[in-house]
Protein backbone atom coordinates (compact mmCIF):
# COMPACT_ATOMS: atom_id res chain seq x y z
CA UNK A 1 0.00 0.00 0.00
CA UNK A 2 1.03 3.65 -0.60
CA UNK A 3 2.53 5.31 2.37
CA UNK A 4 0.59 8.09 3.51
CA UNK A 5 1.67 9.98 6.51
CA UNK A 6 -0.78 10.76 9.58
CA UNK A 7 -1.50 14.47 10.19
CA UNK A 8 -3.35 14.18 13.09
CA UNK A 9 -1.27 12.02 15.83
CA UNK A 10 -2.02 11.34 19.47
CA UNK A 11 0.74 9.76 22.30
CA UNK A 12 0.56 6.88 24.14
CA UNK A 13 2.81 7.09 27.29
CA UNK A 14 3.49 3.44 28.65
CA UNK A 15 4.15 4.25 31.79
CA UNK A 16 5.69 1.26 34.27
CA UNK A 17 5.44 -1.86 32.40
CA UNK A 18 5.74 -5.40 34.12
CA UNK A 19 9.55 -6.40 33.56
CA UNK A 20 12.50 -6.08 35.36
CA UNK A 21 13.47 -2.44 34.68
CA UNK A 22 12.48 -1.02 38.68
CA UNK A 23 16.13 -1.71 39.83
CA UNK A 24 17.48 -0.25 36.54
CA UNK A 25 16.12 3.18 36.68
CA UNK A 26 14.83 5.30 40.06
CA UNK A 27 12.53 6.99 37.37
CA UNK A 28 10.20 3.85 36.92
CA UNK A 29 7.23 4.48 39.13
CA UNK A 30 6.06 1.20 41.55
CA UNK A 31 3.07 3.03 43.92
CA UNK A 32 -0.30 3.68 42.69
CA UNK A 33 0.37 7.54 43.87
CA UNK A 34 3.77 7.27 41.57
CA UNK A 35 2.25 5.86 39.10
CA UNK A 36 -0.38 8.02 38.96
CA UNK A 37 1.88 11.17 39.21
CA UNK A 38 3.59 9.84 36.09
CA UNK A 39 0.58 9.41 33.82
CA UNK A 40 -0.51 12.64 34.68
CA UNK A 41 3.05 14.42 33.83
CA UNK A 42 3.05 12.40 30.86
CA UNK A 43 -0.40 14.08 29.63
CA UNK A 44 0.67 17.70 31.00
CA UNK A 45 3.41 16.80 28.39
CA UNK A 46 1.24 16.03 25.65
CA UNK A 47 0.27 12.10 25.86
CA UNK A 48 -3.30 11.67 25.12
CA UNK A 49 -3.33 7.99 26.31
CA UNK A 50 -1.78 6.70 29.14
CA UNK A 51 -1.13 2.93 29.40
CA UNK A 52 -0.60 1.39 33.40
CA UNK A 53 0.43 -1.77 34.70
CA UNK A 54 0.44 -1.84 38.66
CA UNK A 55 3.29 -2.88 40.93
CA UNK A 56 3.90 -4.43 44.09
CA UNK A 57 5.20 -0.99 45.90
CA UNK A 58 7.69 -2.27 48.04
CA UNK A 59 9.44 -4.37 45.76
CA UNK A 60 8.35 -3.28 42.27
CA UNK A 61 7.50 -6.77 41.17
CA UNK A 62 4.43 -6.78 38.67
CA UNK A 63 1.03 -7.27 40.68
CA UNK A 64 -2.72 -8.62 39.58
CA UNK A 65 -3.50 -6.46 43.07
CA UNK A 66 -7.30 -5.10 41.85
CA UNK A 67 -6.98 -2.15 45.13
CA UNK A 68 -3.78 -1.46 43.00
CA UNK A 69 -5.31 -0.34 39.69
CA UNK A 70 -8.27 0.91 41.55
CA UNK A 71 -5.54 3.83 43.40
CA UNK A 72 -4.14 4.18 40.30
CA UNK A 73 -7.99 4.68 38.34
CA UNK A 74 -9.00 6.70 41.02
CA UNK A 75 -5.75 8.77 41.31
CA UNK A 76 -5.85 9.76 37.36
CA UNK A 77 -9.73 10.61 37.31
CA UNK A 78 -9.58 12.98 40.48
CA UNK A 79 -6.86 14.18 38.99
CA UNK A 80 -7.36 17.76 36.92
CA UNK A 81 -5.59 16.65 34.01
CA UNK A 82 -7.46 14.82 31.33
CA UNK A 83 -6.29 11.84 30.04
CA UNK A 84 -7.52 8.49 28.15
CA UNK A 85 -6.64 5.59 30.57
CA UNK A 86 -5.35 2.41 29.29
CA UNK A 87 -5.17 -0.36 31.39
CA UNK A 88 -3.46 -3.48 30.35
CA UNK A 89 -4.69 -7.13 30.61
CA UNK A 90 -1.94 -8.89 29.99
CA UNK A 91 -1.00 -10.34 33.43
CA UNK A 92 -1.91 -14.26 34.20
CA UNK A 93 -0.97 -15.51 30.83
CA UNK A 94 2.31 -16.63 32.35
CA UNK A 95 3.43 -19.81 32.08
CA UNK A 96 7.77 -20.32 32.94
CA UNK A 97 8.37 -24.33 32.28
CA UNK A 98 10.86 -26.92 34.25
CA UNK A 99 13.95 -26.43 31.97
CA UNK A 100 14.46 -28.75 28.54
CA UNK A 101 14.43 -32.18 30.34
CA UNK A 102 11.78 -31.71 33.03
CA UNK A 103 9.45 -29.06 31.42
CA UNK A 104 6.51 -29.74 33.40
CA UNK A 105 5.47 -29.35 36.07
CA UNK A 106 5.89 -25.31 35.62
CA UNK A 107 7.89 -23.70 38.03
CA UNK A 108 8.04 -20.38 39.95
CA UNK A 109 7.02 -17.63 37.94
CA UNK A 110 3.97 -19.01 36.67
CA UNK A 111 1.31 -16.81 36.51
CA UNK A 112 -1.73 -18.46 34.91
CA UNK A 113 -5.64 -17.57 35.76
CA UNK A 114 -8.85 -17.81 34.35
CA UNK A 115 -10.38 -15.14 31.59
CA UNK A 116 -12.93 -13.55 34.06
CA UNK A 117 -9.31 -13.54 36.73
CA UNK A 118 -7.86 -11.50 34.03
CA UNK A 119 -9.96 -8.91 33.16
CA UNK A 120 -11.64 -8.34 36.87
CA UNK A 121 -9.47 -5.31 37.50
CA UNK A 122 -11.04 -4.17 33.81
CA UNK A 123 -14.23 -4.98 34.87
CA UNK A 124 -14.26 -2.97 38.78
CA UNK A 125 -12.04 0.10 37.21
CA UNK A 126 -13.61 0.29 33.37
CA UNK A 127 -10.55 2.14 32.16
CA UNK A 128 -11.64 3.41 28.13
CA UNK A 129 -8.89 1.39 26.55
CA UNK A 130 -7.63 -1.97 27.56
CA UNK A 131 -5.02 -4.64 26.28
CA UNK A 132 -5.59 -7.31 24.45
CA UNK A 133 -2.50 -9.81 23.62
CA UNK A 134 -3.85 -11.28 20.65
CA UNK A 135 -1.54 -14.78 20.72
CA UNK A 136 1.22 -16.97 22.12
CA UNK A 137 4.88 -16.08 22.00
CA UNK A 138 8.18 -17.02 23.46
CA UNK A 139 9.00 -14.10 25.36
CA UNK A 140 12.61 -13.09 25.57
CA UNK A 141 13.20 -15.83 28.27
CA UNK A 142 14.41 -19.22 28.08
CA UNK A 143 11.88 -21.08 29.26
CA UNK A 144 9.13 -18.21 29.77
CA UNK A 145 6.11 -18.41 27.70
CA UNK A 146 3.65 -15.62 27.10
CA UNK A 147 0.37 -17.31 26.61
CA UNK A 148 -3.31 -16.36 25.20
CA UNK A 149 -4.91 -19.60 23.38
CA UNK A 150 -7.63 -18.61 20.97
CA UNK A 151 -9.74 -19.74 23.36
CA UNK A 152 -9.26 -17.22 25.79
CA UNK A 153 -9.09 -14.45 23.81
CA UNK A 154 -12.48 -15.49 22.53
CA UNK A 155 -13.13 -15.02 26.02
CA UNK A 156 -11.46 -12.03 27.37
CA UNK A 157 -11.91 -10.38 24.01
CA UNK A 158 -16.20 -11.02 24.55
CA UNK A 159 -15.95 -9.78 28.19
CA UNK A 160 -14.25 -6.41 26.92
CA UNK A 161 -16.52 -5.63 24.56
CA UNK A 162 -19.58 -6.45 26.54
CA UNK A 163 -18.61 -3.78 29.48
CA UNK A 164 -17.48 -1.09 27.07
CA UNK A 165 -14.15 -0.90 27.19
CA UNK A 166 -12.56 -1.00 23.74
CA UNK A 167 -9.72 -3.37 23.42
CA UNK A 168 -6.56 -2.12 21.82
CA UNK A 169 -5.03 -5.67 20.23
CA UNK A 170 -1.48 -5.83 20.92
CA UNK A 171 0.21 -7.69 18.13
CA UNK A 172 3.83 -9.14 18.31
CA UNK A 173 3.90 -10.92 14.93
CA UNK A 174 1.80 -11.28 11.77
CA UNK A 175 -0.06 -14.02 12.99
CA UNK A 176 -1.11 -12.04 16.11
CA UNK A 177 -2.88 -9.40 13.11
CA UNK A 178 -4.06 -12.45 11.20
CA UNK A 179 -6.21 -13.85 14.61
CA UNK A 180 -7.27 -10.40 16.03
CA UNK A 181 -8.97 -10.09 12.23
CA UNK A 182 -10.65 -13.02 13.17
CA UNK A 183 -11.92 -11.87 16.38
CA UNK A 184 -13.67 -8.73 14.17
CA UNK A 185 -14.75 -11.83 11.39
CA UNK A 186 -16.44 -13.83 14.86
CA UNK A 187 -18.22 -10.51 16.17
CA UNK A 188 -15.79 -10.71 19.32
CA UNK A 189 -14.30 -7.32 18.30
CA UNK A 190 -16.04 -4.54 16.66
CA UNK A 191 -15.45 -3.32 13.30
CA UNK A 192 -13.57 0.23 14.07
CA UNK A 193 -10.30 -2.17 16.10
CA UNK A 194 -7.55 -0.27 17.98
CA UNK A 195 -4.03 -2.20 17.53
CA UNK A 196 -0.75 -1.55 18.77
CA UNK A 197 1.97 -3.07 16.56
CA UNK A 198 4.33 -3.93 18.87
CA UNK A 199 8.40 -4.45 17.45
CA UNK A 200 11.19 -5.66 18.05
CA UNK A 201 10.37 -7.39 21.62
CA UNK A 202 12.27 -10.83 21.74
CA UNK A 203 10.88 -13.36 19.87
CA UNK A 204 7.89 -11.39 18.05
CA UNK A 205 8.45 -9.33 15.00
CA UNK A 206 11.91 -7.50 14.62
CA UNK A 207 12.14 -3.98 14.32
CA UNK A 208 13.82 -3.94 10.71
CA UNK A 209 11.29 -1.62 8.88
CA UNK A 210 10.52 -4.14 6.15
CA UNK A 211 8.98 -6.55 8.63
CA UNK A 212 7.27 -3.25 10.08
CA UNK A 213 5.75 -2.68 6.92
CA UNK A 214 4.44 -5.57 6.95
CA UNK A 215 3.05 -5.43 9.98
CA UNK A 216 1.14 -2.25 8.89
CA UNK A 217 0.29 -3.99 5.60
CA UNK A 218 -2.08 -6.25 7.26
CA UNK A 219 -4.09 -3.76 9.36
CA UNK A 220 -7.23 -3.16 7.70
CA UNK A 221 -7.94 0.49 6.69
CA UNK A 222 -10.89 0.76 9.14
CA UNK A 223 -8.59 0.05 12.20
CA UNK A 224 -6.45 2.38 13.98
CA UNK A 225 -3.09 1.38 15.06
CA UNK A 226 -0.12 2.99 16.51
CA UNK A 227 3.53 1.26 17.22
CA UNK A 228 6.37 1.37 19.41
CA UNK A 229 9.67 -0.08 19.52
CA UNK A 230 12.53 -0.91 22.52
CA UNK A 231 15.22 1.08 23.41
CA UNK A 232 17.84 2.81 21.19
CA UNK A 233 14.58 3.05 18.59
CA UNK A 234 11.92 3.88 20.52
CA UNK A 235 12.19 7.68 18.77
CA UNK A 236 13.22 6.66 15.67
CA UNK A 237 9.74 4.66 15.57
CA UNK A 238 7.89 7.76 16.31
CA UNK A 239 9.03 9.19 13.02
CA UNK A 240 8.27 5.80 11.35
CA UNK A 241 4.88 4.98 12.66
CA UNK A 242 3.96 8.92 11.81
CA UNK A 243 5.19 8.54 8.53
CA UNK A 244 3.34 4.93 7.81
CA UNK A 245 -0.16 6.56 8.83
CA UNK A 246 -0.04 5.39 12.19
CA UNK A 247 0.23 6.74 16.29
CA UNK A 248 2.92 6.84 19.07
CA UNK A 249 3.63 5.23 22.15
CA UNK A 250 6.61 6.16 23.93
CA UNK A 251 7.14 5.44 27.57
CA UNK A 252 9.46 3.66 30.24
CA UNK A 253 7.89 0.81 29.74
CA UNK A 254 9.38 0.23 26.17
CA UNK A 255 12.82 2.52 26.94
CA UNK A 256 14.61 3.75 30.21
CA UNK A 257 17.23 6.48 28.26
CA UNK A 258 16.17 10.20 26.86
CA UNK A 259 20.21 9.82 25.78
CA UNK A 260 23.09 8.12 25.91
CA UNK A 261 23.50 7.84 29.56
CA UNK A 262 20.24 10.19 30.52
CA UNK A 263 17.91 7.85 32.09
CA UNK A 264 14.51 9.00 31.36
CA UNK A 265 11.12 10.46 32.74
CA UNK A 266 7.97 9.48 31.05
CA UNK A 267 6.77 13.74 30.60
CA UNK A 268 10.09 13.97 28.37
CA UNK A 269 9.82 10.99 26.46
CA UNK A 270 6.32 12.22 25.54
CA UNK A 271 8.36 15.78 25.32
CA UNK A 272 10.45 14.62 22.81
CA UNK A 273 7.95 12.44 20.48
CA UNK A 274 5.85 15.52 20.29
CA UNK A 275 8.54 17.47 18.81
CA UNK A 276 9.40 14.89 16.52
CA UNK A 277 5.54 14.47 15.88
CA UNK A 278 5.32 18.45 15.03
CA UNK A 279 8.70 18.38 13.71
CA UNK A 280 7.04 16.63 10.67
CA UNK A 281 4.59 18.56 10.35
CA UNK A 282 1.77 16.45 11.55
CA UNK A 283 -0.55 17.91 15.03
CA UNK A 284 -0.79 15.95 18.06
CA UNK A 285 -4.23 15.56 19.48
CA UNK A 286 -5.54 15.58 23.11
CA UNK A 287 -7.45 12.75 24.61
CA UNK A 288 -10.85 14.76 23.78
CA UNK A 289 -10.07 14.47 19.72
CA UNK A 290 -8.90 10.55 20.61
CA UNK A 291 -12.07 9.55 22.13
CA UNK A 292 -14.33 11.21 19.20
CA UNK A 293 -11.67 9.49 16.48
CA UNK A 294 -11.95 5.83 18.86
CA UNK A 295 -15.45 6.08 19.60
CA UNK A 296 -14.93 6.76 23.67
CA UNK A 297 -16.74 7.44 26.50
CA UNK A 298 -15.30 9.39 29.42
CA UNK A 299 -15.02 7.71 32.22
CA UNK A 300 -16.52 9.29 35.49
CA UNK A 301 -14.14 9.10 38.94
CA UNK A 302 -14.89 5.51 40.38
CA UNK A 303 -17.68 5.58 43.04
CA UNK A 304 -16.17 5.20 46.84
């Protein structure tokens, strides 16, 4: 397809992430109230979305904790500072097996619940956006093994839609595009799909952009996406994804460095995307102009 560049942009700011990165940086927020105070720098700074995991406070581990995302909901929508809150479902898909002789039984790590366990802190908080991991990868680890059967995306995917919260597919690989088309094809998904086309996270798509392209050859033109890459090329993938017709998502989630020894806070990662963003002469939108563009409903503070 032709490329044809998006004029009218808006930020994602992934703001903690679940993997080991809390003892790398003193930057990565681990309370709800840190958290929180994040997200909303982030959108003083010009993210429209903001997309929250929850950790354990003391230690910074990733947590399931449902008082967790509830501070952190509750945080953001008292807050005066608009925003369109993302939360992410993809914790208790974890499955870490007993090494190459002895696979099974799995071992510590493992982290695997039921659909309706997944998508209860979705359900209490009803955040606008949530995740949606549409398949099964080897994840960077050896033995670690991200998981989401057809089966219970089917699930988690049906539960979304049903309360209202739109599901923004988050697609490591081709295939991951190819099922999430089939969740629209079932009725799982609606029509209009969000997608984030996630790249270069070990073992899922690289970040080369022919294998991007092809990523964003197989969204369908209705859909919306946005991408992001790791590290070093988290910027350079603003300019990319802008140029390809798509969004942003920047964040410590994905990167911990503004430069070459700079460790990073999410407000200037966001800083710097949107002068990249504007730098090619394309606008970035506030969460107002996302919701009308996603089909949204603002969320009201969650009752006490």
């Amino acid at each position: 397809m032709p490329l044809e560049m998006n004029r009218e942009v808006f930020i994602t700011c992934a703001v903690t992430g679940s993997g080991g990165t809390q003892d790398r940086s003193p930057h990565v927020p681990r309370s709800p109230e840190e958290i929180a105070n994040s997200a909303i720098a982030a959108a003083k700074a010009g993210a429209a979305v903001v997309h929250c995991h929850v950790r354990d406070p003391e230690t910074g581990a990733p947590s399931r904790d449902l008082g967790l995302y509830r501070e952190v909901t509750e945080r953001i929508r008292e807050s005066e500072t608009d925003m369109v809150l993302n939360l992410t479902a993809g914790m208790g898909g974890d499955i870490v097996f007993g090494g190459t002789e002895s696979p099974l039984p799995p071992v510590e790590g493992t982290d695997m619940v039921g659909a309706a366990e997944r998508v209860a802190h979705v359900a209490d908080c009803l955040p606008e956006i949530c995740t949606l991991d549409c398949g099964t990868m080897n994840f960077a680890e050896a033995d670690y093994v991200m998981t989401n059967t057809p089966g219970m995306l089917q699930a988690m995917g049906k539960m979304m839609t049903d309360l209202g919260v739109k599901p923004e597919i988050e697609a490591f690989d081709t295939g991951h595009l190819w099922y999430a088309k089939q969740l629209v094809k079932d009725g799982i998904l609606a029509p209009d799909a969000l997608v984030q086309l996630c790249m270069g996270v070990p073992w899922g798509a690289p970040d080369d952009l022919n294998t991007f392209m092809a990523m964003v050859n197989n969204v369908p033109d209705e859909w919306t996406f946005s991408a992001f890459s790791l590290g070093r090329n988290q910027m350079a993938y603003v300019a990319a994804s802008v140029l390809a017709g798509g969004n942003v998502r920047v964040g410590l989630e994905d990167n911990l460095w503004l430069e070459k020894g700079v460790l990073a806070e999410n407000w200037q990662l966001v800083e710097r995307a949107q002068s990249i963003v504007e730098n090619m002469g394309a606008r970035v939108i506030g969460p107002q102009e996302v919701r009308e563009t996603l089909g949204l409903t603002k969320r009201a503070p969650v009752a006490k």
